[in-house]
Protein backbone atom coordinates (compact mmCIF):
# COMPACT_ATOMS: atom_id res chain seq x y z
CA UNK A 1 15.34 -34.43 -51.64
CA UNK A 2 16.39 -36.60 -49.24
CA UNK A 3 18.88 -33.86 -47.44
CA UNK A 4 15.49 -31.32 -47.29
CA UNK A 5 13.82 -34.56 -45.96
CA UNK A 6 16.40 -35.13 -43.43
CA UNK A 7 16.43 -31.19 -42.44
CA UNK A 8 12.94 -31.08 -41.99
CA UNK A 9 12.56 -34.22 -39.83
CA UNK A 10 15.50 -32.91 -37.78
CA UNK A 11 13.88 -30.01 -36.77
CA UNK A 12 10.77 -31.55 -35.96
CA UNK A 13 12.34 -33.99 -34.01
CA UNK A 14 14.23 -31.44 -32.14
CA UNK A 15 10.96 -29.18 -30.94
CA UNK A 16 9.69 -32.77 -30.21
CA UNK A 17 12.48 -33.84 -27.53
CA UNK A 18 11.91 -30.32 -25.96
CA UNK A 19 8.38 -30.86 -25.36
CA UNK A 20 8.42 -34.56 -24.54
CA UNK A 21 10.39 -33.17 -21.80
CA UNK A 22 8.37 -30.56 -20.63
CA UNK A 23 5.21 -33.15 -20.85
CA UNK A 24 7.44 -36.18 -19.51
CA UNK A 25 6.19 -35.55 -15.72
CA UNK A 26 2.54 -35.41 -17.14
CA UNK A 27 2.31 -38.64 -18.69
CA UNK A 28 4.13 -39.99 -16.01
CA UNK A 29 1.57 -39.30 -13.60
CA UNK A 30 -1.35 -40.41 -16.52
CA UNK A 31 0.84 -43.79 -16.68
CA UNK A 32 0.85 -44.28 -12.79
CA UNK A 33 -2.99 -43.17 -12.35
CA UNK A 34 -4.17 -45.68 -15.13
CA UNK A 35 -1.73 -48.33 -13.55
CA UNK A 36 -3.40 -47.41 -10.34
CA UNK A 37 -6.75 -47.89 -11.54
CA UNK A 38 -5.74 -51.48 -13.04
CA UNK A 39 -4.20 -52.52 -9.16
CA UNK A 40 -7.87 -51.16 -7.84
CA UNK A 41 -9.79 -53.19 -9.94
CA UNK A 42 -7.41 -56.39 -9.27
CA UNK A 43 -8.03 -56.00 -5.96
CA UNK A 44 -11.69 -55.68 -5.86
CA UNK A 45 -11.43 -59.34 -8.04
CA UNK A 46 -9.05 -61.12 -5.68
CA UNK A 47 -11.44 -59.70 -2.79
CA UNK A 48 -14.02 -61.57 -4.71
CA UNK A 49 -12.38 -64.65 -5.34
CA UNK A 50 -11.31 -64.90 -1.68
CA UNK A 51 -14.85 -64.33 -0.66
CA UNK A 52 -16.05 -67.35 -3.61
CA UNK A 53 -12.88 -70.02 -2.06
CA UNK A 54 -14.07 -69.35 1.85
CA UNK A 55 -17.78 -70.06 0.55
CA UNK A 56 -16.94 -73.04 -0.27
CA UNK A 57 -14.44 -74.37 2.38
CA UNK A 58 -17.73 -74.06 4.58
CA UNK A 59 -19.50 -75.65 2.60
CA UNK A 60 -17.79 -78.61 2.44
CA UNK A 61 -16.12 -78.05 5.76
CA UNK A 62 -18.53 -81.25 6.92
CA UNK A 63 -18.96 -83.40 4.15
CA UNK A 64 -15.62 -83.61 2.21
CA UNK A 65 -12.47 -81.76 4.09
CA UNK A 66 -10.70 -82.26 0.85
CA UNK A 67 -12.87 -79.90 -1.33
CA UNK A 68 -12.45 -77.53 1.95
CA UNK A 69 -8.97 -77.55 2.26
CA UNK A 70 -8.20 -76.86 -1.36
CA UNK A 71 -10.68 -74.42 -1.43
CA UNK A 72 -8.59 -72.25 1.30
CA UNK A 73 -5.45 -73.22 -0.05
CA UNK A 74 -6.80 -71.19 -3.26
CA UNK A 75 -8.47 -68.47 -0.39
CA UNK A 76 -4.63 -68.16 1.20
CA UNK A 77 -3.01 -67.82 -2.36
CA UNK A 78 -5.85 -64.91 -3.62
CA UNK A 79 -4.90 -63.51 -0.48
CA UNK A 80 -1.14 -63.54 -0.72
CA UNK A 81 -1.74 -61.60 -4.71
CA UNK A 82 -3.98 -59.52 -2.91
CA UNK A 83 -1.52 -58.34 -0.72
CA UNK A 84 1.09 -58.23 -3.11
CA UNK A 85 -1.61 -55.70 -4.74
CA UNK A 86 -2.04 -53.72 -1.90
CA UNK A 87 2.02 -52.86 -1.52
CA UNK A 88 2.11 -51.97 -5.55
CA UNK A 89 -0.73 -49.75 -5.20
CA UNK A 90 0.65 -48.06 -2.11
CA UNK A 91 4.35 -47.78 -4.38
CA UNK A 92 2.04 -46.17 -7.24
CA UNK A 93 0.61 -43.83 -4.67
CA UNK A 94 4.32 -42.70 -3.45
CA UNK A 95 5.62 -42.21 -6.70
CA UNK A 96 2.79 -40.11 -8.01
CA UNK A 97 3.26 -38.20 -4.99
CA UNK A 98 7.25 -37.36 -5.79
CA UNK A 99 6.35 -36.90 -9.16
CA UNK A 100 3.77 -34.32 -8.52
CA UNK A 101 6.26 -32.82 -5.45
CA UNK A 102 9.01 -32.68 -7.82
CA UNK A 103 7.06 -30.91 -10.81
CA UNK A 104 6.18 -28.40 -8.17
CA UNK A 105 9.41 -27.74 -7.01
CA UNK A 106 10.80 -27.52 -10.44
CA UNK A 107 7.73 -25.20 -11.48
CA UNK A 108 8.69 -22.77 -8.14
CA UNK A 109 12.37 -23.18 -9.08
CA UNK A 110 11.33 -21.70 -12.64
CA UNK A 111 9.55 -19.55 -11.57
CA UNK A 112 11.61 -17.83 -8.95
CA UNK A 113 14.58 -18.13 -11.45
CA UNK A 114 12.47 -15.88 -13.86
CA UNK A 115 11.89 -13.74 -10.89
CA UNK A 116 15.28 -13.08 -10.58
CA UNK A 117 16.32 -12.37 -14.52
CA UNK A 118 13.60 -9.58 -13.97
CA UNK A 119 15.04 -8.34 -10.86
CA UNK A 120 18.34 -7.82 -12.87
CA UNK A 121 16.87 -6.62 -15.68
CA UNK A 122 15.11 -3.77 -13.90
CA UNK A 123 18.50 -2.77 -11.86
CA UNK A 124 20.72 -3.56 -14.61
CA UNK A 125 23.99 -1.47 -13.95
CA UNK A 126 22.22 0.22 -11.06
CA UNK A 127 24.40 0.28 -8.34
CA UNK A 128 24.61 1.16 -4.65
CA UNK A 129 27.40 3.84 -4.93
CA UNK A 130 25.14 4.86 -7.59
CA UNK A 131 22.23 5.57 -5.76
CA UNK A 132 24.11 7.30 -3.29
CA UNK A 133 25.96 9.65 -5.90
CA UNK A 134 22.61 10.74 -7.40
CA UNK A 135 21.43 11.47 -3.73
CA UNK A 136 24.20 13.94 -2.92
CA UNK A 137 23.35 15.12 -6.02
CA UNK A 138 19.96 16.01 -5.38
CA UNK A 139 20.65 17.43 -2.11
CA UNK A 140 23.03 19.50 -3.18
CA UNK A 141 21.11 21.19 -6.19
CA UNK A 142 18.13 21.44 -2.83
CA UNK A 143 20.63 23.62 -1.33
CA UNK A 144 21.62 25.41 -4.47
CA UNK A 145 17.80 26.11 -5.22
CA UNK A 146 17.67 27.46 -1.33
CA UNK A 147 20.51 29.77 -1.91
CA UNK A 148 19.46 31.31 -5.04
CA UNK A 149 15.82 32.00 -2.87
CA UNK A 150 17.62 33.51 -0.61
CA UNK A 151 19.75 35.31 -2.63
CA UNK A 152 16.68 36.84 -4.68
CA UNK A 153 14.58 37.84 -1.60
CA UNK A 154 17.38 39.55 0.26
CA UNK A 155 16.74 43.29 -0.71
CA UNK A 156 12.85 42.64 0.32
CA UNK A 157 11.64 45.95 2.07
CA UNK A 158 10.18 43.52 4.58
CA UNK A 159 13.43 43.19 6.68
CA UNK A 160 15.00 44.64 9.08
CA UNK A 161 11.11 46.48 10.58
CA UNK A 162 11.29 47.33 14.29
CA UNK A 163 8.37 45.22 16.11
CA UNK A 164 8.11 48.22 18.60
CA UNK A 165 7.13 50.74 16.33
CA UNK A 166 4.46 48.48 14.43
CA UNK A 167 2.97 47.88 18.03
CA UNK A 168 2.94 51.87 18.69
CA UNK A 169 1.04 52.23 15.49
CA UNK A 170 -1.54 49.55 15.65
CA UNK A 171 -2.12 50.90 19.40
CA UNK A 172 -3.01 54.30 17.65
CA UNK A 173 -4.83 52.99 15.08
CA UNK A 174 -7.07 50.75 18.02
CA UNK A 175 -7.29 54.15 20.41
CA UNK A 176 -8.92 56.20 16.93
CA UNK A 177 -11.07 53.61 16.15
CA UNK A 178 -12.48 53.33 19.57
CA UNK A 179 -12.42 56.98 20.18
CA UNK A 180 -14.97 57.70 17.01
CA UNK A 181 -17.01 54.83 18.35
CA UNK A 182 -17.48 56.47 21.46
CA UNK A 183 -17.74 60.20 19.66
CA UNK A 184 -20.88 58.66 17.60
CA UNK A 185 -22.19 57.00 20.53
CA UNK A 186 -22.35 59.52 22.73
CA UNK A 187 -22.04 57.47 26.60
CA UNK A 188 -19.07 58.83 27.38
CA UNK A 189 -19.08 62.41 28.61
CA UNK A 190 -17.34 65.00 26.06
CA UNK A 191 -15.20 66.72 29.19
CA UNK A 192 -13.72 63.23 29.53
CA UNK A 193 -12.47 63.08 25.79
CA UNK A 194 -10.85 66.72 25.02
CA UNK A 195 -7.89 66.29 23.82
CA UNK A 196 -6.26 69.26 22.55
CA UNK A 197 -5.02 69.16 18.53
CA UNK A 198 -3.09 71.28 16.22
CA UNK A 199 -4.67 73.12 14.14
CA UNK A 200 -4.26 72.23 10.65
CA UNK A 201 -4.68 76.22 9.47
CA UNK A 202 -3.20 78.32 12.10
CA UNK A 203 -1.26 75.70 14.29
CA UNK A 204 -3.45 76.77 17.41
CA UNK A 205 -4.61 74.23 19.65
CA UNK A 206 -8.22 72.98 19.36
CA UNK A 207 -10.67 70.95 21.24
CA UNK A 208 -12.17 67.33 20.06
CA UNK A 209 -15.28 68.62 20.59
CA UNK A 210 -18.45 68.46 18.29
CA UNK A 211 -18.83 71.67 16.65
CA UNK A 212 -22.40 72.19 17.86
CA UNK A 213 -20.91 71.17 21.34
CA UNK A 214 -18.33 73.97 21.59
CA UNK A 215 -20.68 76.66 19.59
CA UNK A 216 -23.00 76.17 23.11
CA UNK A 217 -19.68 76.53 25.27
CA UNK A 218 -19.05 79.65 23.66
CA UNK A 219 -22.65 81.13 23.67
CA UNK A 220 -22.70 80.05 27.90
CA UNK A 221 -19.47 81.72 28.13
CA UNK A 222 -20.39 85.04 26.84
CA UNK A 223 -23.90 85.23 28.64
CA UNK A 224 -22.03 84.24 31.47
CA UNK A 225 -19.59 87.12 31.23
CA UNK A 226 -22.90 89.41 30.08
CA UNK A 227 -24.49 89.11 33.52
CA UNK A 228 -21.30 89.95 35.29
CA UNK A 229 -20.86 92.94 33.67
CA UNK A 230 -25.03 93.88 34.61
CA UNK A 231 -24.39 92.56 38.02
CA UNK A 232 -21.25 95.65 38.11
């Protein structure tokens, strides 16, 4: 029993040193605030008891000097504790200042050690050569892809088209499109648009003339040539 005794205590007293340490600068600071709070208070009594022994030196500054003069030799020793006070408290203050600077630094030292497992951690065997192999890497399977596009759209119908002859067709196509406009709109005169065609039928050349158009051509034409005849 006393072995499992011994065990147990062990490892309590083990988790115990690791967080008296971790507390140490905590109570540290608790010890030196209380121990300032004890110098405050002193010196709010000596201030008192100076103020009680100068009372009473003028008091009896006229009527018996010796009751005076020991009452300021007690004033000048209150005032000698009191300033004895006054440098403790001001060593307090310092020391609860390092304390508290030096918890801080060790807290930003912890932390920016933790900061820098994880920065380790998330590179771990990452290296720059690394990097710079999977890069070329990339950009050359880029190139690869870009070859293979090529390589599949290089029998596309689209190449090789003369510009020219796309411009002499679209020209066409514009001189049609505004020759029917003009054909249904009738401002231009018909003698200004005859253009002679090929017959689909007989191959004979034909005029671009409404049918209507020509039909009164014709019937002019042949009542023309029917007076000269009666004229004869």
């Amino acid at each position: 029993m006393s072995g499992w005794g011994f065990n147990l205590f062990g490892g309590g007293s083990s988790g115990g040193t690791a967080a008296a340490k971790k507390n140490a600068p905590k109570e540290a600071i608790l010890k030196l605030r209380s121990t300032l709070e004890m110098l405050s208070k002193r010196e709010k009594h000596l201030q008192n008891l100076m103020d009680e022994q100068d009372a009473l030196a003028r008091k009896y500054i006229s009527t018996n000097k010796t009751a005076a003069k020991a009452a300021l030799t007690r004033k000048k020793a209150h005032e000698n504790a009191l300033s004895q006070t006054h440098a403790q408290m001001m060593t307090v203050e310092r020391e609860i200042f390092s304390i508290e600077a030096a918890n801080i630094n060790k807290e930003t030292f912890e932390a920016m050690n933790g900061a820098k497992v994880a920065m380790k951690n998330i590179h771990g065997g990452l290296t720059i050569d690394k990097v710079d192999q999977t890069m070329e890497d990339l950009r050359e399977q880029h190139d690869i892809g870009q070859q293979i596009s090529e390589a599949i759209t290089s029998g596309n119908t689209m190449q090789g088209i003369d510009e020219d002859e796309l411009d002499e067709e679209l020209a066409m196509l514009q001189q049609e499109e505004l020759d029917a406009k003009m054909l249904k709109s009738g401002s231009v005169p018909v003698s200004d648009r005859i253009h002679s065609l090929p017959n689909a039928a007989n191959g004979t050349l034909v005029s671009s003339k409404p049918q209507k158009q020509q039909e009164e051509d014709d019937e002019e034409e042949e009542l023309r040539k029917l007076q000269a005849e009666m004229a004869m």
